[in-house]
C-alpha atoms as a PDB file:
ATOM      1  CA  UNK A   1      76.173  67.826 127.522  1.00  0.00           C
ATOM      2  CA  UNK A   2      75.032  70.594 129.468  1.00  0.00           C
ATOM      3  CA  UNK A   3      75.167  73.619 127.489  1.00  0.00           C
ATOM      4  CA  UNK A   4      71.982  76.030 127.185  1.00  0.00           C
ATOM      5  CA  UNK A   5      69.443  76.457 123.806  1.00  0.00           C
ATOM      6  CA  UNK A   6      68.290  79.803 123.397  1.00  0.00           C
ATOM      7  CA  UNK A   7      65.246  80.120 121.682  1.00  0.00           C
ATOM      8  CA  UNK A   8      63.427  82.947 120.027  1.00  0.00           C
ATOM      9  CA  UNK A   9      59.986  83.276 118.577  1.00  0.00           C
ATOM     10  CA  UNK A  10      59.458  84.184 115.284  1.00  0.00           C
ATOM     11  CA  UNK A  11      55.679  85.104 116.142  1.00  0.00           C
ATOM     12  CA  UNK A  12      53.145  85.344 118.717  1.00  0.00           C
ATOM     13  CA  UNK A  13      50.554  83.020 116.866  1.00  0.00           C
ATOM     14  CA  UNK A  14      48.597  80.512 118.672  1.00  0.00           C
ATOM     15  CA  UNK A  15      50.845  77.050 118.216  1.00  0.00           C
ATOM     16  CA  UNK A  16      53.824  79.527 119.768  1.00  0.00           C
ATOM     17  CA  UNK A  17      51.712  79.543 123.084  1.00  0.00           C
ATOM     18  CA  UNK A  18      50.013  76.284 123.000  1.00  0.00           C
ATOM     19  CA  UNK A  19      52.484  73.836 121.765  1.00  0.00           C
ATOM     20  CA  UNK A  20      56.083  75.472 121.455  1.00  0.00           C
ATOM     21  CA  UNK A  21      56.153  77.654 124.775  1.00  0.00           C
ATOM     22  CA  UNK A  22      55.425  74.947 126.806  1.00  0.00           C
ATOM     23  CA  UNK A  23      57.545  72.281 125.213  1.00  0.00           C
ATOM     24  CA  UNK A  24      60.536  74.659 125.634  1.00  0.00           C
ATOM     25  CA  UNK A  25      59.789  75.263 129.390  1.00  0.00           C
ATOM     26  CA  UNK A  26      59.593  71.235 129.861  1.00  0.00           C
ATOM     27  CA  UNK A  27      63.266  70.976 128.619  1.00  0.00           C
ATOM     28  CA  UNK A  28      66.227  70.642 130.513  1.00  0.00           C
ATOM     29  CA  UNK A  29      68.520  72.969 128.451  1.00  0.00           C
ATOM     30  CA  UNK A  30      66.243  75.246 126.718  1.00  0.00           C
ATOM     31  CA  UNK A  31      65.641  78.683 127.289  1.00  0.00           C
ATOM     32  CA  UNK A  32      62.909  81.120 126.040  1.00  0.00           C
ATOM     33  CA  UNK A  33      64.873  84.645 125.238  1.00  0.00           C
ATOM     34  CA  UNK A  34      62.836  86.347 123.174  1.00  0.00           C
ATOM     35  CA  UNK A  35      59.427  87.006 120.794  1.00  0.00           C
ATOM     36  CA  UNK A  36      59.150  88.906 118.019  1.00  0.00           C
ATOM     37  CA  UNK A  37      55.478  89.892 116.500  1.00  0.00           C
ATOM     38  CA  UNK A  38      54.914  92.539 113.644  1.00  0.00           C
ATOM     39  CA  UNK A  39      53.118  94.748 116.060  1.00  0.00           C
ATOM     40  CA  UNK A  40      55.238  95.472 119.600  1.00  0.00           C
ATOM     41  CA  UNK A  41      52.468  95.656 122.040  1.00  0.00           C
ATOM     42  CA  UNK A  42      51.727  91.788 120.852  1.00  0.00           C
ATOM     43  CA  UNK A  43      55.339  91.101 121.631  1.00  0.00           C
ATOM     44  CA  UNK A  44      55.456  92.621 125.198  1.00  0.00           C
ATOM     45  CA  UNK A  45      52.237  91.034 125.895  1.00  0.00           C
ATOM     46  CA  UNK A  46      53.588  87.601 124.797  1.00  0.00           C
ATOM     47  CA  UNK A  47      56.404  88.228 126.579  1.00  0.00           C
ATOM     48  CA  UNK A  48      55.273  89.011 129.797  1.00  0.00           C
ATOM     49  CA  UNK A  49      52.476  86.588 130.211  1.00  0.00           C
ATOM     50  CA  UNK A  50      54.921  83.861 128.997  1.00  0.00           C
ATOM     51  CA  UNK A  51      57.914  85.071 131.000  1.00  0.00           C
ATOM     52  CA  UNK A  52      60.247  85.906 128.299  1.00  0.00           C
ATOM     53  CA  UNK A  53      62.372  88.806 128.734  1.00  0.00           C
ATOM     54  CA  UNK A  54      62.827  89.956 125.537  1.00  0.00           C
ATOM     55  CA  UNK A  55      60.248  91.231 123.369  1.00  0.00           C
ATOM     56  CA  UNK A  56      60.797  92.636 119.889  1.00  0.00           C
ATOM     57  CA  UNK A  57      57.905  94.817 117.092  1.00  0.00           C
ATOM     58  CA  UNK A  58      59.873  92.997 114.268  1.00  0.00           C
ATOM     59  CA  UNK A  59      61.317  90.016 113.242  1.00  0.00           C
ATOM     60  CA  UNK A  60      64.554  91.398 111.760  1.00  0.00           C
ATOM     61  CA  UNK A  61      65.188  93.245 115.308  1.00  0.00           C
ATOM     62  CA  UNK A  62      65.199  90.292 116.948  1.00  0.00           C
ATOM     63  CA  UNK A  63      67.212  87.920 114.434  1.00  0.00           C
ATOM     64  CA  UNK A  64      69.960  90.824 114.464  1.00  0.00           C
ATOM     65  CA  UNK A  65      70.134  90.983 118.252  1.00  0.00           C
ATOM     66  CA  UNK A  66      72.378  89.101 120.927  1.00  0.00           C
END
């Protein structure tokens, strides 16, 4: 089975970047798409030291999104 996980983050908290980030990136099929924190700038910053290319200022933004 090859098909591709897409994974979002409900949260820019420490365990997110220490534990879940990097398990993710070990994987063969999954894929980081986005992080969503209750305060943008968080997100983006999350985002872009993480590599993730979407970043979201809300959790409901990014559940309703593609």
């Amino acid at each position: 089975m090859s098909d591709t996980v897409r994974w979002g983050i409900l949260s820019t908290a420490g365990i997110a970047a220490s534990a879940f980030v990097p398990s993710v990136k070990q994987t063969t099929r999954g894929q980081l798409v986005g992080v969503a924190s209750r305060e943008a700038s968080r997100a983006e910053a999350f985002a872009r030291e993480h590599e993730i290319a979407q970043s979201f200022g809300s959790y409901e933004d990014m559940i309703a999104s593609d």
